[in-house]
Protein backbone atom coordinates (compact mmCIF):
# COMPACT_ATOMS: atom_id res chain seq x y z
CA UNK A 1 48.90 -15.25 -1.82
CA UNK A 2 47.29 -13.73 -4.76
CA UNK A 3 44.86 -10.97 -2.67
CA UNK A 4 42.05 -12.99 -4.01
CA UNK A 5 39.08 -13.50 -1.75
CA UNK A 6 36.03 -15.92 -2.00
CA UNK A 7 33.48 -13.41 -2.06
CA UNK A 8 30.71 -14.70 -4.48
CA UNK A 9 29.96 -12.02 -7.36
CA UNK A 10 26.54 -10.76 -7.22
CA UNK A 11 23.86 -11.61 -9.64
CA UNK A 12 22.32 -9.15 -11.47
CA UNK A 13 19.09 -7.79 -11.98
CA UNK A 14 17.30 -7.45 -15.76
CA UNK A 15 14.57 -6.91 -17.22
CA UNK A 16 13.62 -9.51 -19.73
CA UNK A 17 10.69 -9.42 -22.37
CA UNK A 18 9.32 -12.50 -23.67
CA UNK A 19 9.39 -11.54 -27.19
CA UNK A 20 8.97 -14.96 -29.41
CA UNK A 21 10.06 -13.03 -32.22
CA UNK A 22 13.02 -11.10 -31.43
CA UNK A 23 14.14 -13.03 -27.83
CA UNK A 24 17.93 -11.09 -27.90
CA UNK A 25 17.08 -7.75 -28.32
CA UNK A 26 14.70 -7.82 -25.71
CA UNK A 27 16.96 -8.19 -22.91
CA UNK A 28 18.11 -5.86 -20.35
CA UNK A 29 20.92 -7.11 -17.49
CA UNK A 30 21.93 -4.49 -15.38
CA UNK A 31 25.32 -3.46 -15.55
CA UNK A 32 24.82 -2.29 -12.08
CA UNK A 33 22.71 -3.40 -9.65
CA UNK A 34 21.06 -0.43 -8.38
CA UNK A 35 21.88 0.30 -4.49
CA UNK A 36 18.28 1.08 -3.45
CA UNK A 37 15.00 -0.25 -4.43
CA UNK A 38 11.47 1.36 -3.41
CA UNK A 39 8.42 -0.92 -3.62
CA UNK A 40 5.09 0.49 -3.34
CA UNK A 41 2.08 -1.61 -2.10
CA UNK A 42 -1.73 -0.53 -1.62
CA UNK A 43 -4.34 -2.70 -1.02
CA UNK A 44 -6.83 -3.79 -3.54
CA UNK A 45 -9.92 -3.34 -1.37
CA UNK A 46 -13.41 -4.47 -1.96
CA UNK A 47 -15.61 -1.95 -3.62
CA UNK A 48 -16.42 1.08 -1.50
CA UNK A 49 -13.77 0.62 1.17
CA UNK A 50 -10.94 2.07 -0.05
CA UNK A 51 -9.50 4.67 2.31
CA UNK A 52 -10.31 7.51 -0.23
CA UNK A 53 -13.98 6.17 -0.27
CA UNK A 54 -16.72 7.60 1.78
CA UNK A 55 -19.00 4.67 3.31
CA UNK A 56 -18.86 1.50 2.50
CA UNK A 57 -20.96 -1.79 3.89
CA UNK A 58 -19.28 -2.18 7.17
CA UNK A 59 -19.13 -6.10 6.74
CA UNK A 60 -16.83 -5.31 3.65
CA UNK A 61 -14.39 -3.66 5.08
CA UNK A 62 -11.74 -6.57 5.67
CA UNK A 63 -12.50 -8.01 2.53
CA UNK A 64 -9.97 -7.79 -0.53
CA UNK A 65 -10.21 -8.03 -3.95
CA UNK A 66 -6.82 -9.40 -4.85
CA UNK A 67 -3.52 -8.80 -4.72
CA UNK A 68 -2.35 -5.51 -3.63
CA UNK A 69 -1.39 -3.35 -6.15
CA UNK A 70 2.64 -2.71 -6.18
CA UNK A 71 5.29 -0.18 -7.79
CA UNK A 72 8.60 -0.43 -8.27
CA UNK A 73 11.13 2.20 -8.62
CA UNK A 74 15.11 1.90 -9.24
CA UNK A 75 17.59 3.80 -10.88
CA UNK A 76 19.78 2.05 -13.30
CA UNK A 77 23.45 3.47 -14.30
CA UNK A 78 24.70 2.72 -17.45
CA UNK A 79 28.56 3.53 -18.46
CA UNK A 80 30.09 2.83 -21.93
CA UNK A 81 33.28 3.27 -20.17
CA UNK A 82 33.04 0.67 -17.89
CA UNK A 83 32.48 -2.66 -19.51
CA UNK A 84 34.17 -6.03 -20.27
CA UNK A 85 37.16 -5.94 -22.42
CA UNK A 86 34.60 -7.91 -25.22
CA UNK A 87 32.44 -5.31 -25.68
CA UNK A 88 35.35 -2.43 -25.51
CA UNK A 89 34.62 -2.43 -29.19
CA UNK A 90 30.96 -2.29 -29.59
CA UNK A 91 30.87 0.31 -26.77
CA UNK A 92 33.53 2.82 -28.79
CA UNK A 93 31.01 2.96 -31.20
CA UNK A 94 27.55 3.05 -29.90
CA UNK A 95 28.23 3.79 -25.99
CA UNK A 96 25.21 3.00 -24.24
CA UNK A 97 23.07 3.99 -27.12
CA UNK A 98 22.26 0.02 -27.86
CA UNK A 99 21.29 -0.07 -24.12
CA UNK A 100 18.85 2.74 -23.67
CA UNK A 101 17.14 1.67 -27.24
CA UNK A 102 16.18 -2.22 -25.61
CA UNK A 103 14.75 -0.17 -22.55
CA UNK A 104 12.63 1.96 -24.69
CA UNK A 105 11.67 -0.33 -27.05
CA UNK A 106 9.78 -2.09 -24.36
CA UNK A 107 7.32 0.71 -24.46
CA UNK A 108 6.89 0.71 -28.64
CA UNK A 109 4.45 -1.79 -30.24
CA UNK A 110 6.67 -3.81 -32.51
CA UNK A 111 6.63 -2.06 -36.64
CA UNK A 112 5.38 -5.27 -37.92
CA UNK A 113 2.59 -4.64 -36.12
CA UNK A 114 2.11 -0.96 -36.72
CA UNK A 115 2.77 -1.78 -40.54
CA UNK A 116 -0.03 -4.44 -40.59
CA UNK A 117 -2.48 -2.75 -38.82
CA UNK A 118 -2.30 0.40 -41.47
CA UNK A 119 -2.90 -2.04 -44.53
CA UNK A 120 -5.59 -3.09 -42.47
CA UNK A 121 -7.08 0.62 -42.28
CA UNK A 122 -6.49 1.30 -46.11
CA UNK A 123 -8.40 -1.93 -46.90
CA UNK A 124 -11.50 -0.28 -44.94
CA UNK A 125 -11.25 -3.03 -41.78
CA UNK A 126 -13.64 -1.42 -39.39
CA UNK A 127 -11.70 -2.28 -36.31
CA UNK A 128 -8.19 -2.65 -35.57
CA UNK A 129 -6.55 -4.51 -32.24
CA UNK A 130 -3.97 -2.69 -30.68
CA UNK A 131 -0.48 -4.38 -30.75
CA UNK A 132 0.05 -6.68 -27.68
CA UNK A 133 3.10 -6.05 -25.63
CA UNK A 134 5.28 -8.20 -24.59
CA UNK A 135 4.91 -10.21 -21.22
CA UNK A 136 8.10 -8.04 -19.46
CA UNK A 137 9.65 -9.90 -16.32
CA UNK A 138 11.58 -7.81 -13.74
CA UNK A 139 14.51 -10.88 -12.63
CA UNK A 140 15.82 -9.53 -9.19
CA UNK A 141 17.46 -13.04 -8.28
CA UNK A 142 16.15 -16.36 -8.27
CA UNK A 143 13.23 -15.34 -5.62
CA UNK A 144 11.78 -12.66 -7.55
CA UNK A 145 10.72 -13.11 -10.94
CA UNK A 146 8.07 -11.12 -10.94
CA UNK A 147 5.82 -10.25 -14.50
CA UNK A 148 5.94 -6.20 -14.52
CA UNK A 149 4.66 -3.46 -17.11
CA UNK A 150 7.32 -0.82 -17.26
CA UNK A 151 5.05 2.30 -16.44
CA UNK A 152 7.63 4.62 -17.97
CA UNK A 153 11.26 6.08 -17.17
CA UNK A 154 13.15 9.21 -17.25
CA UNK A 155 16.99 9.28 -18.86
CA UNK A 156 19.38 11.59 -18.06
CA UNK A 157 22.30 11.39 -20.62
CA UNK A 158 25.24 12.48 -18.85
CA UNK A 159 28.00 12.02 -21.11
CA UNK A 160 29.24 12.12 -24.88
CA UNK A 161 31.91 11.37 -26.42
CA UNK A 162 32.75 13.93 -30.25
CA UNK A 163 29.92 12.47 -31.88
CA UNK A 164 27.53 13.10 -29.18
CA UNK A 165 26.93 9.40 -28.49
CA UNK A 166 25.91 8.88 -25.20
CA UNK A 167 28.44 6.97 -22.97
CA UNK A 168 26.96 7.44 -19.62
CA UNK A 169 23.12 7.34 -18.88
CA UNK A 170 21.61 7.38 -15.54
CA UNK A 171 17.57 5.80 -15.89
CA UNK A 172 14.80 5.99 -12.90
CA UNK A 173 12.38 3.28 -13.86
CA UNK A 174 8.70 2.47 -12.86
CA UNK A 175 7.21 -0.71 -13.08
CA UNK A 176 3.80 -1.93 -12.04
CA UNK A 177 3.82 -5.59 -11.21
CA UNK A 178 1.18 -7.29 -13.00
CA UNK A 179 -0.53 -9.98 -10.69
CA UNK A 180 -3.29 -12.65 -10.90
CA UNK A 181 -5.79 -10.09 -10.43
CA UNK A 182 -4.47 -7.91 -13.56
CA UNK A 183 -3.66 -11.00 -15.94
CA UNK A 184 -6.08 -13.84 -17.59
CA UNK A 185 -5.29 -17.36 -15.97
CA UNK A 186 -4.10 -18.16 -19.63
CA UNK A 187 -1.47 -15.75 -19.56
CA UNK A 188 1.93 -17.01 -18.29
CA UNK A 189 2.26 -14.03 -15.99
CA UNK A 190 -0.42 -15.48 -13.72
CA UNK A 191 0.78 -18.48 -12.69
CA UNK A 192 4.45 -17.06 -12.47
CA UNK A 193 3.02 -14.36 -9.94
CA UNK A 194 0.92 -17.11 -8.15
CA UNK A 195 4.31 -19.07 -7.83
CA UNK A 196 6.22 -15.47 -6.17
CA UNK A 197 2.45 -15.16 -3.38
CA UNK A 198 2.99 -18.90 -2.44
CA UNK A 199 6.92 -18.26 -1.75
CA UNK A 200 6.10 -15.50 0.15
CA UNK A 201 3.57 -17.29 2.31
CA UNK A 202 5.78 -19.59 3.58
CA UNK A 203 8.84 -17.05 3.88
CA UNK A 204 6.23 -15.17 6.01
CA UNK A 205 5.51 -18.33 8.03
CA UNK A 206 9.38 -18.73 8.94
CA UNK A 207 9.31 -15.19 9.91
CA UNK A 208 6.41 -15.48 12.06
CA UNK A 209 7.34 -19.04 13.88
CA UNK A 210 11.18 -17.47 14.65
CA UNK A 211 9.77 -14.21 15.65
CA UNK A 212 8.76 -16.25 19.20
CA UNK A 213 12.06 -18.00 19.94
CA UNK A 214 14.19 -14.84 19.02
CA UNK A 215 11.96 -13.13 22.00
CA UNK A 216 11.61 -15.76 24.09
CA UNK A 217 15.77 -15.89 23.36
CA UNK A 218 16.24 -12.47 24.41
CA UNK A 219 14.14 -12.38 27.45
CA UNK A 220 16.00 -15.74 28.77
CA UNK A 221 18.45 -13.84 28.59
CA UNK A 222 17.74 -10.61 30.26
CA UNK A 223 16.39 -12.51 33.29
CA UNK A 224 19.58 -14.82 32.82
CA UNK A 225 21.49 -11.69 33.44
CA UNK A 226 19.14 -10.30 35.98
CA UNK A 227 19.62 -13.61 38.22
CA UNK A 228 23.43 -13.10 37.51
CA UNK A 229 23.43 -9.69 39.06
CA UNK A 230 20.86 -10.38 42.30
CA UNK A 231 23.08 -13.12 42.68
CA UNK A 232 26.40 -10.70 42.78
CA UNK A 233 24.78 -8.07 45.16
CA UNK A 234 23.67 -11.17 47.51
């Protein structure tokens, strides 16, 4: 007996931005999974019937827009000291500084793009277009792939080592998840999020047919044990 058990290891959750030009560095897999997850919806309500509206037509008031609109927030822990033995190396050096950097670069238009845009301003181009982000998919297993836009974070650096590199990092993320109703049907995001509503549909289905028979289960069973005992005090 080697004390090994068959419990499968977990997958874990990332953040991923489809960057065509720089794919790698775009990557985020949680080195933890976080242990909680709060998810935000509020309904995207028809114009004037929003619950912080006053009035509204009466025969709009069940109508919706779209999708609801939902937040995420998670905390992600990051340790330099705890990682594989093949980046023991990499992580003596730059502890979780390589880490933190592909998080925040998700909020920074790419330098390229700064760069061109300013020899566009010194040649006298009248109007610039603001850098494009990258489409940024929150991967929380294979049921939820979901196409997000990281709202913004907070990082608390807990840790250095002599050359203040930071080896431990704690990081409370918000993400807004970017639906049909947000995106262009041309944009990849759309469909994938159309993909994630129709799963749902039918995972609410199943939990709306078994609802009945667990019931219908429980209360065969109460009178089951209701006959039981009438029958015993006979």
């Amino acid at each position: 007996m080697t004390g090994v058990t068959d419990v499968p290891r977990a997958l874990r959750g990332a953040l991923v931005a489809v960057d065509e030009s720089n794919p790698v560095a775009s990557t985020v897999v949680f080195q933890y999974n976080p242990e909680e997850m709060t998810r935000r919806l509020r309904a995207r309500s028809a114009a004037g019937t929003d619950d912080d509206a006053h009035g509204g037509a009466r025969d709009e008031a069940l109508r919706l827009d779209g999708a609801p609109i939902e937040t995420i927030s998670l905390a992600v822990e990051l340790d330099a000291n705890d990682r594989p033995a093949a980046e023991d190396s990499a992580a003596a050096l730059l502890g979780v500084y390589p880490q933190l950097s592909a998080l925040e670069m998700m909020l920074y238009p790419q330098s390229a793009a700064v760069l061109a845009n300013d020899a566009l301003d010194l040649l006298g181009t009248i109007e610039l277009v603001p850098p494009r982000a990258p489409l940024t998919l929150f991967v929380w297993g294979p049921g939820r792939v979901l196409p997000v836009r990281l709202s913004g974070f907070s990082i608390a650096e807990q840790a250095y080592d002599a050359d203040l590199t930071p080896l431990r990092a704690r990081v409370d993320l918000e993400l807004r998840v970017l639906s049909y109703s947000d995106l262009p049907i041309t944009d990849p995001g759309y469909h994938l999020f159309l993909v994630h509503q129709v799963a749902k549909e039918a995972l609410a289905v199943l939990g709306s047919v078994s609802a009945p028979l667990r019931l219908g289960a429980l209360a065969a069973g109460a009178a089951a044990t209701g006959i039981g005992t009438s029958g015993a005090a006979r």
